[in-house]
ModelCIF file with pLDDT and N, C-alpha, C, O atoms, coordinates in Angstrom:
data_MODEL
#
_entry.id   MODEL 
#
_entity.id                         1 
_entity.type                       polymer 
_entity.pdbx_number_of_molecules   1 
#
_entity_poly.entity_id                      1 
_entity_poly.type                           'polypeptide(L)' 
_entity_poly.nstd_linkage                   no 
_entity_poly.nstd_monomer                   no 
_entity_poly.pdbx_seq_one_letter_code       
;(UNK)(UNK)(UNK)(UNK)(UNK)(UNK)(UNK)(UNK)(UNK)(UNK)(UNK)(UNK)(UNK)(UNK)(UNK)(UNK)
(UNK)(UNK)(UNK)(UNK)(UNK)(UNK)(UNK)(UNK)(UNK)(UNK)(UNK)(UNK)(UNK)(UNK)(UNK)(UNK)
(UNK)(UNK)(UNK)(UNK)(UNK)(UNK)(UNK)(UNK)(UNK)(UNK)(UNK)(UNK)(UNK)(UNK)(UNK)
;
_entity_poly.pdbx_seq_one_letter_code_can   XXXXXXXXXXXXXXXXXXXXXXXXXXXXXXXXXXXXXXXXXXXXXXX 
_entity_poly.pdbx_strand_id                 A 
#
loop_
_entity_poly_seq.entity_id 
_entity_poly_seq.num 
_entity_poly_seq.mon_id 
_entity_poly_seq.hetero 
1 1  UNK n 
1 2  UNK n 
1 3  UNK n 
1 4  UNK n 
1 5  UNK n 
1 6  UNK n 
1 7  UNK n 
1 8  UNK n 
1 9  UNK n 
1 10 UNK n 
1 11 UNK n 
1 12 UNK n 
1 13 UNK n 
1 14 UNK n 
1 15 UNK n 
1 16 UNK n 
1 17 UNK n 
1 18 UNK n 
1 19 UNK n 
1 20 UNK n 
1 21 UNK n 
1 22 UNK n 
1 23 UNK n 
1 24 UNK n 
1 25 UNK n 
1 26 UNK n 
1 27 UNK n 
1 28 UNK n 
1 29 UNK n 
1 30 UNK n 
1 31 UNK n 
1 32 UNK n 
1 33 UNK n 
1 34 UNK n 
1 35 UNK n 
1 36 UNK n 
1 37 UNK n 
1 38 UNK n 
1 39 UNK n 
1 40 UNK n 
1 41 UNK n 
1 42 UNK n 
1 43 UNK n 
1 44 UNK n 
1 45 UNK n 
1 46 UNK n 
1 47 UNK n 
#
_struct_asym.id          A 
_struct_asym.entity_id   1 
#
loop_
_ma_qa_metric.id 
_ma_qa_metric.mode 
_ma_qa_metric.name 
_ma_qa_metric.software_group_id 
_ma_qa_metric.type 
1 global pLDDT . pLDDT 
2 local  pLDDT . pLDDT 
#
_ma_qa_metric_global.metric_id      1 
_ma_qa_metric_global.metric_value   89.09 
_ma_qa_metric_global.model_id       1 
_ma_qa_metric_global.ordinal_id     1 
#
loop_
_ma_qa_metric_local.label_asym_id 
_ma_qa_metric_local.label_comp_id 
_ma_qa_metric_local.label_seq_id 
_ma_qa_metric_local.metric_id 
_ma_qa_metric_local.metric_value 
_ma_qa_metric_local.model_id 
_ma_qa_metric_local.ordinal_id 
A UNK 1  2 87.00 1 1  
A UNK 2  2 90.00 1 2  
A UNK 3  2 91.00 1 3  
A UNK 4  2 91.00 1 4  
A UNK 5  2 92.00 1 5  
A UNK 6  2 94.00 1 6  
A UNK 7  2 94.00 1 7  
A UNK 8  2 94.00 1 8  
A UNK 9  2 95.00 1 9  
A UNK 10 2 96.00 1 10 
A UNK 11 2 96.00 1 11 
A UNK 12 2 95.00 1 12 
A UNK 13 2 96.00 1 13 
A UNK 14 2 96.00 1 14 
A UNK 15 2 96.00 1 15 
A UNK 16 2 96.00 1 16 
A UNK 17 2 96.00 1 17 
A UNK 18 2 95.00 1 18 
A UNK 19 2 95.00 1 19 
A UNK 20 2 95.00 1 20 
A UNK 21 2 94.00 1 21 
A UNK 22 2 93.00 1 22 
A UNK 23 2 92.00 1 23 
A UNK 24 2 90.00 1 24 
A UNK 25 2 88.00 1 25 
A UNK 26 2 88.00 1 26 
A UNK 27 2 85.00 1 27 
A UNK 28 2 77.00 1 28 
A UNK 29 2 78.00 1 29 
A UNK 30 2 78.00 1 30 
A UNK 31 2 72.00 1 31 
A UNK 32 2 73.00 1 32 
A UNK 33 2 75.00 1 33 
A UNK 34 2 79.00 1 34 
A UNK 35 2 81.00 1 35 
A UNK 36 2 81.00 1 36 
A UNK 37 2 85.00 1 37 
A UNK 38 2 86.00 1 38 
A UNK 39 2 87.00 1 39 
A UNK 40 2 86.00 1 40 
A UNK 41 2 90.00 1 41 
A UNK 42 2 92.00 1 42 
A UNK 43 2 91.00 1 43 
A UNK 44 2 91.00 1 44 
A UNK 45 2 93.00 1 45 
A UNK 46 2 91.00 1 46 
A UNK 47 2 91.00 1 47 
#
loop_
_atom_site.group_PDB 
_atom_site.id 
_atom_site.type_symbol 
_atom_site.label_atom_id 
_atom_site.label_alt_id 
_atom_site.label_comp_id 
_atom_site.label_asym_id 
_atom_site.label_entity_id 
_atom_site.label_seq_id 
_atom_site.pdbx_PDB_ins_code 
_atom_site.Cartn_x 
_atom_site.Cartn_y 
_atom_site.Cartn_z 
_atom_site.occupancy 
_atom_site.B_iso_or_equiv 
_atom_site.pdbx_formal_charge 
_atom_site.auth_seq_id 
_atom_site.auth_comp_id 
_atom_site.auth_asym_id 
_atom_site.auth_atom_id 
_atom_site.pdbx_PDB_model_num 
ATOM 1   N N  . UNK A 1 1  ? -17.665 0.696   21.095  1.00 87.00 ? 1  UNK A N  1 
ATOM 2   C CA . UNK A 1 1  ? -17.415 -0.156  19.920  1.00 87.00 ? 1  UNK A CA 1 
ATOM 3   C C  . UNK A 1 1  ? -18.170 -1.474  20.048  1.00 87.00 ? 1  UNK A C  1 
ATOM 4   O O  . UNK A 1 1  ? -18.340 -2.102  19.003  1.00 87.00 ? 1  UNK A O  1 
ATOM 5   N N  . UNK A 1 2  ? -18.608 -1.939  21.090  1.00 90.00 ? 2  UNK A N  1 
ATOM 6   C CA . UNK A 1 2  ? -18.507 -3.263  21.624  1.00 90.00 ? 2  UNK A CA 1 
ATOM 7   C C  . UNK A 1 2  ? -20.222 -3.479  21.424  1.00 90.00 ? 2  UNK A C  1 
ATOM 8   O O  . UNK A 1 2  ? -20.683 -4.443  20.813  1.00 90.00 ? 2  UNK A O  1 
ATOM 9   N N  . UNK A 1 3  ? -20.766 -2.784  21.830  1.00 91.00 ? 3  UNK A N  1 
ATOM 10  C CA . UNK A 1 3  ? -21.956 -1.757  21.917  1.00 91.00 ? 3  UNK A CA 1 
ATOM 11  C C  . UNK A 1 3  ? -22.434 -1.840  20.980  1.00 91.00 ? 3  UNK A C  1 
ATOM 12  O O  . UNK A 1 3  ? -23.246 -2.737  20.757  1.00 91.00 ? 3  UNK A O  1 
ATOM 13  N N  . UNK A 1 4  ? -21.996 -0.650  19.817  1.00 91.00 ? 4  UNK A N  1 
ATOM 14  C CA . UNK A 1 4  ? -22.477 -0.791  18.051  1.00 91.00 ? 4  UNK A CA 1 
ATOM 15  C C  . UNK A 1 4  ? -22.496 -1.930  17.464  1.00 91.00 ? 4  UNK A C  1 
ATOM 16  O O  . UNK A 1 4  ? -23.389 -2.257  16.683  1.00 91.00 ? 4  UNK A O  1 
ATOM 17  N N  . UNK A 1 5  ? -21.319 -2.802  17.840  1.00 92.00 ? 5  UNK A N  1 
ATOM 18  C CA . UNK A 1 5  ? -21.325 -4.252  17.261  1.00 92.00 ? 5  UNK A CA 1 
ATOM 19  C C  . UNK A 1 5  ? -21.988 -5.000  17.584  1.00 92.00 ? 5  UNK A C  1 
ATOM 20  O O  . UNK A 1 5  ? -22.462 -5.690  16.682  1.00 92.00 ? 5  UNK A O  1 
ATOM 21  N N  . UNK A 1 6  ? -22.292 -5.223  18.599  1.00 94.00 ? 6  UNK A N  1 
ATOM 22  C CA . UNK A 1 6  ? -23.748 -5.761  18.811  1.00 94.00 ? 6  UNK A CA 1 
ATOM 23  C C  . UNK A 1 6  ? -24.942 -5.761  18.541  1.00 94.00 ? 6  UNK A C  1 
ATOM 24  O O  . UNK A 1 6  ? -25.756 -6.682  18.474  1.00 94.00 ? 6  UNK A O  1 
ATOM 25  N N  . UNK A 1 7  ? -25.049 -4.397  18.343  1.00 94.00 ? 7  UNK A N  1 
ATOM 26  C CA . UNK A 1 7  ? -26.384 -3.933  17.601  1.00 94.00 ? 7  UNK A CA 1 
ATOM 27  C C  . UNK A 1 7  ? -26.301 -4.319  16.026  1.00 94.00 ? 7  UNK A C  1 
ATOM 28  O O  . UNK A 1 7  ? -27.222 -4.721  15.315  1.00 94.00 ? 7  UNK A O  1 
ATOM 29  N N  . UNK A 1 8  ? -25.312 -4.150  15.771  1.00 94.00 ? 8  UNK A N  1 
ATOM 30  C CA . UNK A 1 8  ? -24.823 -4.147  14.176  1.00 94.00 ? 8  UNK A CA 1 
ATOM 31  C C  . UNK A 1 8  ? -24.999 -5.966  13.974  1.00 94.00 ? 8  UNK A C  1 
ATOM 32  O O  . UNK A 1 8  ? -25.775 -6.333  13.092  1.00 94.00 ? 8  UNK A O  1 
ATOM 33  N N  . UNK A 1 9  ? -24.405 -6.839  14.647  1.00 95.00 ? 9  UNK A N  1 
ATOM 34  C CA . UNK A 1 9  ? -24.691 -8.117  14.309  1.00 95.00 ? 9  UNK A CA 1 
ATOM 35  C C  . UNK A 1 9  ? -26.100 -8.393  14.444  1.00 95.00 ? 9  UNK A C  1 
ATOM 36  O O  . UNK A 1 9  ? -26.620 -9.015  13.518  1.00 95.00 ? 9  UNK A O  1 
ATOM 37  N N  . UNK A 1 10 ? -26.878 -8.018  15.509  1.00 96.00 ? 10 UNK A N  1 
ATOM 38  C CA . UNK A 1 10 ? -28.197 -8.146  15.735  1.00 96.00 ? 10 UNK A CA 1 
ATOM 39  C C  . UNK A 1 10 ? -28.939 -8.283  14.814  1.00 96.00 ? 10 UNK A C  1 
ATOM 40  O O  . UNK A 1 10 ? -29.555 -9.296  14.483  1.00 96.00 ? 10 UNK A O  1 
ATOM 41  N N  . UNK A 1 11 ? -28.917 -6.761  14.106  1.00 96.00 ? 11 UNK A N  1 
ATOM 42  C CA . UNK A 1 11 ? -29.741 -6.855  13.013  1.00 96.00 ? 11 UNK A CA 1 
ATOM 43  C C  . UNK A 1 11 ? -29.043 -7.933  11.499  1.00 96.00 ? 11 UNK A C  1 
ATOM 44  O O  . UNK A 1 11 ? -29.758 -8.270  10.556  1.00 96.00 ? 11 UNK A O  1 
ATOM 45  N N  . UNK A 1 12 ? -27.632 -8.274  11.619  1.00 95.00 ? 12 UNK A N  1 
ATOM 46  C CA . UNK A 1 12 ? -27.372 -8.687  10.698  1.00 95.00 ? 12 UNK A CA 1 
ATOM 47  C C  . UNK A 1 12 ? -28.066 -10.454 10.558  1.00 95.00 ? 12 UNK A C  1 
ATOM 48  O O  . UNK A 1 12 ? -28.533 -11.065 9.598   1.00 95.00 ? 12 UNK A O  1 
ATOM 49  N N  . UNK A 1 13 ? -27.872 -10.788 11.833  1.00 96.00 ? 13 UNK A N  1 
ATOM 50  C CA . UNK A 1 13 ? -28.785 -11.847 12.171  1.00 96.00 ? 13 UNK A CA 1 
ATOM 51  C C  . UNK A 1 13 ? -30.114 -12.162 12.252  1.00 96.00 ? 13 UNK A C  1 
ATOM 52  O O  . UNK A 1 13 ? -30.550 -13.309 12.356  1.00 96.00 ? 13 UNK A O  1 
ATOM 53  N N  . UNK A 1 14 ? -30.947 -10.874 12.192  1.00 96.00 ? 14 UNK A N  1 
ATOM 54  C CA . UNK A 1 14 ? -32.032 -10.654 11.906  1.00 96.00 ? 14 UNK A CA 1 
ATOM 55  C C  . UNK A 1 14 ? -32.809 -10.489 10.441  1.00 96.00 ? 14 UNK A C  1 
ATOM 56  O O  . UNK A 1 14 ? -33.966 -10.700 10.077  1.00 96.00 ? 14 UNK A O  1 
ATOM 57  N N  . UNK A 1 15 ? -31.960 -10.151 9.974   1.00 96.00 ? 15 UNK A N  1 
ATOM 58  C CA . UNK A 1 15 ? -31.588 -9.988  8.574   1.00 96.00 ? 15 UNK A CA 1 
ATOM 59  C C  . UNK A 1 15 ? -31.882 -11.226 7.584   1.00 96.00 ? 15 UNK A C  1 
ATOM 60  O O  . UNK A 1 15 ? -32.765 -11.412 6.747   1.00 96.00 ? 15 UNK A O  1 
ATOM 61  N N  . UNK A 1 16 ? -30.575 -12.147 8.101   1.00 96.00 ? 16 UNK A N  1 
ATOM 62  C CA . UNK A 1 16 ? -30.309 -12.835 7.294   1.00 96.00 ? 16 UNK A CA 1 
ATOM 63  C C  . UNK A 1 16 ? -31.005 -14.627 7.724   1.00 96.00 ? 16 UNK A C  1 
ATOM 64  O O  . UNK A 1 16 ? -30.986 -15.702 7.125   1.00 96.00 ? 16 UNK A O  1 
ATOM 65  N N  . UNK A 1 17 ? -31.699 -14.042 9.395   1.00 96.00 ? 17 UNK A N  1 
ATOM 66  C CA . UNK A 1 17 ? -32.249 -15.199 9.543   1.00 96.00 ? 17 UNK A CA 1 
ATOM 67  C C  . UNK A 1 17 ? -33.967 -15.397 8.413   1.00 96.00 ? 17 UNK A C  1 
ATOM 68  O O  . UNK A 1 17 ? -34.285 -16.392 7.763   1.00 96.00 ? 17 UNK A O  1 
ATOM 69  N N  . UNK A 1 18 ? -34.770 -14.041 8.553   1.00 95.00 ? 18 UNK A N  1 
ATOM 70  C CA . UNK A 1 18 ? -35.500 -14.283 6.911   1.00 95.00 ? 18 UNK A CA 1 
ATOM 71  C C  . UNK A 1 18 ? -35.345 -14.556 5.670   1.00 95.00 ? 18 UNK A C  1 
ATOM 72  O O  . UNK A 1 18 ? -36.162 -14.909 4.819   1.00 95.00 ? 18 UNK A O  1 
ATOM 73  N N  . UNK A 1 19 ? -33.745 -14.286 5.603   1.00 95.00 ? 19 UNK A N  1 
ATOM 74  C CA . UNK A 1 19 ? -33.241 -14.180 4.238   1.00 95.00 ? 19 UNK A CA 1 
ATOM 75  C C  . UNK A 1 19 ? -33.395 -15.447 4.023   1.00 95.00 ? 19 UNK A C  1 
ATOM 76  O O  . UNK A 1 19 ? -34.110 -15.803 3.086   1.00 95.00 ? 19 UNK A O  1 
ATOM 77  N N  . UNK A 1 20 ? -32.599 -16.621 5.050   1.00 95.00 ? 20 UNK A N  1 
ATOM 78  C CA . UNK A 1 20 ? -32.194 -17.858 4.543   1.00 95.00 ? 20 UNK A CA 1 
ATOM 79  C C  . UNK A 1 20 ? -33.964 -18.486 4.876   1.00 95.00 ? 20 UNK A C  1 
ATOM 80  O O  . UNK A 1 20 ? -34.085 -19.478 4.158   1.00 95.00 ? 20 UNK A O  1 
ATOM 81  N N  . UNK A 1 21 ? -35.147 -18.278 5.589   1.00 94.00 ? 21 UNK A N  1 
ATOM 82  C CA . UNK A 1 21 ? -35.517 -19.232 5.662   1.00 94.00 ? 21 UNK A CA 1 
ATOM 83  C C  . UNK A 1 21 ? -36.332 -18.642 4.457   1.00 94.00 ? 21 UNK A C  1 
ATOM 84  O O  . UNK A 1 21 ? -37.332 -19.309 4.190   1.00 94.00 ? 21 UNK A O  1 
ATOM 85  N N  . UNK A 1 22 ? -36.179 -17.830 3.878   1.00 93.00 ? 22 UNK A N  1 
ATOM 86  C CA . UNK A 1 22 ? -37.308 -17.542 2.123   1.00 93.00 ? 22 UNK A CA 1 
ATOM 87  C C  . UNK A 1 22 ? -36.351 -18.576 0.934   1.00 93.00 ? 22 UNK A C  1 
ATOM 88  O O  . UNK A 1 22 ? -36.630 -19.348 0.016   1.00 93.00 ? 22 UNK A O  1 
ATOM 89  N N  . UNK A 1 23 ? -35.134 -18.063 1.574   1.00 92.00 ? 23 UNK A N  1 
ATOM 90  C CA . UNK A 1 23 ? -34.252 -19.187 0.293   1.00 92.00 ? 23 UNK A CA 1 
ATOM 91  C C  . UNK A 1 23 ? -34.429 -20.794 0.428   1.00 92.00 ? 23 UNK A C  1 
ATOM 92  O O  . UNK A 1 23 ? -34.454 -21.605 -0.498  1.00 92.00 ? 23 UNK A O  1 
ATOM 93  N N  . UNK A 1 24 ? -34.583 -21.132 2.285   1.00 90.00 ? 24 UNK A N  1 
ATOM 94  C CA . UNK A 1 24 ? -34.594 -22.681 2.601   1.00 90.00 ? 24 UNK A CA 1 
ATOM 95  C C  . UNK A 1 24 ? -35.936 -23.523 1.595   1.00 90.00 ? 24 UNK A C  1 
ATOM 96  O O  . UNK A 1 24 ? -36.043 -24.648 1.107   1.00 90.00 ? 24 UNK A O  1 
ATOM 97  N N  . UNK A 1 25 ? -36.872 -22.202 1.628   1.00 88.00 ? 25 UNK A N  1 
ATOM 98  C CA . UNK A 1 25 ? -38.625 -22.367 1.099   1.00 88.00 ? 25 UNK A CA 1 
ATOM 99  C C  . UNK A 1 25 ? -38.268 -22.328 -0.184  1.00 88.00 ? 25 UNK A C  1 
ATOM 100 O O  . UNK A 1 25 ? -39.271 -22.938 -0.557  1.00 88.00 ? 25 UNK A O  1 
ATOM 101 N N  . UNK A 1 26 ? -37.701 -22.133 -1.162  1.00 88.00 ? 26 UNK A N  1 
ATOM 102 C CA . UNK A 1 26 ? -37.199 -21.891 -2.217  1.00 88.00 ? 26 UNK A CA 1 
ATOM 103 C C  . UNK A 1 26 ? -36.436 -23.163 -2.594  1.00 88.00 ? 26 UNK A C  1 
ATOM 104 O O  . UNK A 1 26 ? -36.606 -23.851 -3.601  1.00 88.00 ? 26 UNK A O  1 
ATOM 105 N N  . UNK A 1 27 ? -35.825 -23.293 -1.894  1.00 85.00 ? 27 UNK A N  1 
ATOM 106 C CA . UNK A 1 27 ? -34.704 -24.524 -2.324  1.00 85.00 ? 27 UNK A CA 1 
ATOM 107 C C  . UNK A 1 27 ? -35.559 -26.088 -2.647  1.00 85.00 ? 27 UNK A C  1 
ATOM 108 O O  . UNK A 1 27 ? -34.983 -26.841 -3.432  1.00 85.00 ? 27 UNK A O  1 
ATOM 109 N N  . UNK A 1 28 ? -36.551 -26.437 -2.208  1.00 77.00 ? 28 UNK A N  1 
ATOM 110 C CA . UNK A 1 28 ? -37.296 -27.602 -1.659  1.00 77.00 ? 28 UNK A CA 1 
ATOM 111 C C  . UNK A 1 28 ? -37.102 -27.600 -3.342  1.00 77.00 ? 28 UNK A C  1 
ATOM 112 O O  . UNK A 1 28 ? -36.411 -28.538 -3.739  1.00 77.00 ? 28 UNK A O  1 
ATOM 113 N N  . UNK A 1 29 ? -37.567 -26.764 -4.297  1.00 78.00 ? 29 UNK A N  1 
ATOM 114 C CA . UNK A 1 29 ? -38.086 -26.483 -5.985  1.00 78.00 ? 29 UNK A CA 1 
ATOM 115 C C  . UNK A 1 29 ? -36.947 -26.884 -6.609  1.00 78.00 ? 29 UNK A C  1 
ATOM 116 O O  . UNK A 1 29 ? -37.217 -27.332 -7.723  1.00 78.00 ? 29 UNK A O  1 
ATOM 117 N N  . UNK A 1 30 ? -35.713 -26.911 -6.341  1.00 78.00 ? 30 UNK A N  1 
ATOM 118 C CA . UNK A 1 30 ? -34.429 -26.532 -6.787  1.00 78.00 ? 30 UNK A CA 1 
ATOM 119 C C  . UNK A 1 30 ? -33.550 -27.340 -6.777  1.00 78.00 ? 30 UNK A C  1 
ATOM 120 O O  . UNK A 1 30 ? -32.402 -26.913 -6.903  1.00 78.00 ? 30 UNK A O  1 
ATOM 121 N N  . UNK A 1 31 ? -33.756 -28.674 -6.636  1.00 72.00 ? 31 UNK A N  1 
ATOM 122 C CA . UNK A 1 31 ? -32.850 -29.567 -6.381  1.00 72.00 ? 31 UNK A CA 1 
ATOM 123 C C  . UNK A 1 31 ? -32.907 -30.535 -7.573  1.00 72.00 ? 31 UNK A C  1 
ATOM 124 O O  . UNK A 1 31 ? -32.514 -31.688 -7.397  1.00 72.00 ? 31 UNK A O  1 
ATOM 125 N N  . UNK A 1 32 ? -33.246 -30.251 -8.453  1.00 73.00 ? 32 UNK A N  1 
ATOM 126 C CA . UNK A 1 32 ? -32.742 -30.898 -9.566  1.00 73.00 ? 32 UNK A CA 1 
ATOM 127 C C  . UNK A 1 32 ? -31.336 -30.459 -9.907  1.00 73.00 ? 32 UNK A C  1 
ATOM 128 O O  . UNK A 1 32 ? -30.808 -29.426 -9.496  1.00 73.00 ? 32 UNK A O  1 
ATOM 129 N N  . UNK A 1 33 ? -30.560 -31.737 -11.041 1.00 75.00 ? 33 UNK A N  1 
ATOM 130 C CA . UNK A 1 33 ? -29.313 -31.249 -10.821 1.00 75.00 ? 33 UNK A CA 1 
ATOM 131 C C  . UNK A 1 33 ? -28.708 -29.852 -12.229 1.00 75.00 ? 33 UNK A C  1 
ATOM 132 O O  . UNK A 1 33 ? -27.741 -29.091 -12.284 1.00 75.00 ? 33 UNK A O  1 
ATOM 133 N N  . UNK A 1 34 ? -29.931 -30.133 -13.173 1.00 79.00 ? 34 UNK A N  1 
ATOM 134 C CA . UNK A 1 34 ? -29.191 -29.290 -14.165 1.00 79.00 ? 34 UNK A CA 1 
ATOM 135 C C  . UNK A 1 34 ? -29.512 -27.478 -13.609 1.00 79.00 ? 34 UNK A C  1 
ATOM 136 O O  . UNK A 1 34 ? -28.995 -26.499 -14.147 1.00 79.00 ? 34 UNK A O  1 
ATOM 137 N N  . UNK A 1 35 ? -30.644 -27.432 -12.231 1.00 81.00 ? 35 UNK A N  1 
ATOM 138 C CA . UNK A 1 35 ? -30.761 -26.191 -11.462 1.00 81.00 ? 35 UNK A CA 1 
ATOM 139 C C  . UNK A 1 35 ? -30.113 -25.554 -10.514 1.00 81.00 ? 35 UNK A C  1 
ATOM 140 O O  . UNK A 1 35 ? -29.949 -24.382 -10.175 1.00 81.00 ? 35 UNK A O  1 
ATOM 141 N N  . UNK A 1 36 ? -29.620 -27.107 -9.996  1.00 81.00 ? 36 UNK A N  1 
ATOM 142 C CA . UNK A 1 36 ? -28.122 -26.505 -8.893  1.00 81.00 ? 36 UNK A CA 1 
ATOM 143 C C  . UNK A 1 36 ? -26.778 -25.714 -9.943  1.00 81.00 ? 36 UNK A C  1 
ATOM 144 O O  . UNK A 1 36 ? -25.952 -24.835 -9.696  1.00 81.00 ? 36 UNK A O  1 
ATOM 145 N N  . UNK A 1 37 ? -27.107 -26.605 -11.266 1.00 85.00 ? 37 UNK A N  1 
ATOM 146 C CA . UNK A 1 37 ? -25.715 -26.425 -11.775 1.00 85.00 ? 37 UNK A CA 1 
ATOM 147 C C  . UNK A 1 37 ? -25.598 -24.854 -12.240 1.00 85.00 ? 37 UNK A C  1 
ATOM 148 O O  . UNK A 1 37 ? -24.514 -24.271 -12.239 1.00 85.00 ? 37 UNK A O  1 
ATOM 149 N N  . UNK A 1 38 ? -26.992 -24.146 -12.690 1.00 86.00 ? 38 UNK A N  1 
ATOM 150 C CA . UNK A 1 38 ? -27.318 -22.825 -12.774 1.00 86.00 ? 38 UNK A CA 1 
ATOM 151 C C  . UNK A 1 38 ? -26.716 -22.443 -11.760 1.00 86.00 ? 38 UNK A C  1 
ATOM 152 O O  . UNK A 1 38 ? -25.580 -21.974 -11.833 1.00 86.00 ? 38 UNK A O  1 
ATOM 153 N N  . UNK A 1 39 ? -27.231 -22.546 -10.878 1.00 87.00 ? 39 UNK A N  1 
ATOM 154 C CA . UNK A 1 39 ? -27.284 -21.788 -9.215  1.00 87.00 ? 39 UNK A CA 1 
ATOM 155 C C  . UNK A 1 39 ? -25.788 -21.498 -9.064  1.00 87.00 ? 39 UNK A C  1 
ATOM 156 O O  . UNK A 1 39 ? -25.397 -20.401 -8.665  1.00 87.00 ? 39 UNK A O  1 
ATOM 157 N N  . UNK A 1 40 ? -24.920 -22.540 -9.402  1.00 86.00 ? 40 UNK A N  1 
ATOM 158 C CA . UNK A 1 40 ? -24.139 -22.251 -9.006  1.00 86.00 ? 40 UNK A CA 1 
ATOM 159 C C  . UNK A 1 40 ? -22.884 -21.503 -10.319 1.00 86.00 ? 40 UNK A C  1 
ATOM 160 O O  . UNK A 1 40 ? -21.917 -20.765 -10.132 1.00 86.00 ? 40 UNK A O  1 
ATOM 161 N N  . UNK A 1 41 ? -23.276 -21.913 -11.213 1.00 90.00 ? 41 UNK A N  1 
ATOM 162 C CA . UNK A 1 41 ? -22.543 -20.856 -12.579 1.00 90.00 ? 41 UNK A CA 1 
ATOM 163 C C  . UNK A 1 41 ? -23.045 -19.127 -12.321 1.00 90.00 ? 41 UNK A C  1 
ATOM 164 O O  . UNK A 1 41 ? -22.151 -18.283 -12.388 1.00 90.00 ? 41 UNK A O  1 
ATOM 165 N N  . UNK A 1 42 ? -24.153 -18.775 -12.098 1.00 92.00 ? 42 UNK A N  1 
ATOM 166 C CA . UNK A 1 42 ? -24.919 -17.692 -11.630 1.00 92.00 ? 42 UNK A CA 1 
ATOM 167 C C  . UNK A 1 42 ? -23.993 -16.639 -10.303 1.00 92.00 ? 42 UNK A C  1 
ATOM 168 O O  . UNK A 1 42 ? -23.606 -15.476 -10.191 1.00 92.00 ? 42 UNK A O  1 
ATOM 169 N N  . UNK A 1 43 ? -23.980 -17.887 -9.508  1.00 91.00 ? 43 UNK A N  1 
ATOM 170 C CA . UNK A 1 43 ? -23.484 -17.056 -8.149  1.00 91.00 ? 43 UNK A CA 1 
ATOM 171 C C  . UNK A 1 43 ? -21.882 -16.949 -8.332  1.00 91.00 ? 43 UNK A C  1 
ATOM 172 O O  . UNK A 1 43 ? -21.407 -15.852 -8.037  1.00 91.00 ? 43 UNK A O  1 
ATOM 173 N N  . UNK A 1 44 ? -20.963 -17.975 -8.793  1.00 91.00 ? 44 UNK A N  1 
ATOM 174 C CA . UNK A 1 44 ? -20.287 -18.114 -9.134  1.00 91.00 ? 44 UNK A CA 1 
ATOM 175 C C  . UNK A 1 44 ? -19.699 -16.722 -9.960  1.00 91.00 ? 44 UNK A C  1 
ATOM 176 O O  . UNK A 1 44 ? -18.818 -15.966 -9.552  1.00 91.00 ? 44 UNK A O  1 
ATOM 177 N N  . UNK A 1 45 ? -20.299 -16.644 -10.971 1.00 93.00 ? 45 UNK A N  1 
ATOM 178 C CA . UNK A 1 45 ? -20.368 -15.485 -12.157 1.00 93.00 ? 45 UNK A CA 1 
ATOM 179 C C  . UNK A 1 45 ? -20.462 -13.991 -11.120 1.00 93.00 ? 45 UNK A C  1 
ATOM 180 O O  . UNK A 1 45 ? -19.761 -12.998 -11.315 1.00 93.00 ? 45 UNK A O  1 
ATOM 181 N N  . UNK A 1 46 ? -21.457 -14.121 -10.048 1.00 91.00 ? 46 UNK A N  1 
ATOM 182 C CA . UNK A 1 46 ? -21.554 -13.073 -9.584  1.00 91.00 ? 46 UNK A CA 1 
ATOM 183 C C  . UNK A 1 46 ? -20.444 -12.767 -8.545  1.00 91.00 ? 46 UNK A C  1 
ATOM 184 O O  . UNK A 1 46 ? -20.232 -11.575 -8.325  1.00 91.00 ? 46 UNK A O  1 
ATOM 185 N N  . UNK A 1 47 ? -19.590 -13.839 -7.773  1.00 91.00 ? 47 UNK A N  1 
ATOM 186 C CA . UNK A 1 47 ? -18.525 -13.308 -6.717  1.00 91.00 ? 47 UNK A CA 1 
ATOM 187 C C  . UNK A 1 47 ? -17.061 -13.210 -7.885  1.00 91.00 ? 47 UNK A C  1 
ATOM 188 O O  . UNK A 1 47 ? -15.967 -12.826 -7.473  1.00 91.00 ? 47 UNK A O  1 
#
């Protein structure tokens, strides 16, 4: 168990360490406030 989970976080960390630095590269564009306010009605809407 201990084993799989490890492997299993591995890649989840692997994963999500490209994920965030394409979004970090992304974000620099995005900081105006009527775009955060999208961003966050959007994601919001989506959970």
């Amino acid at each position: 168990v201990w084993v799989l989970t490890l492997i299993f976080v591995g890649l989840l960390l692997g994963w999500y360490a490209c994920f965030i630095f394409l979004v970090s590269r992304l974000r620099e564009r995005l900081l105006h406030p009527q775009i955060q306010c999208r961003i966050k009605a959007v994601t919001g809407f989506l959970l």
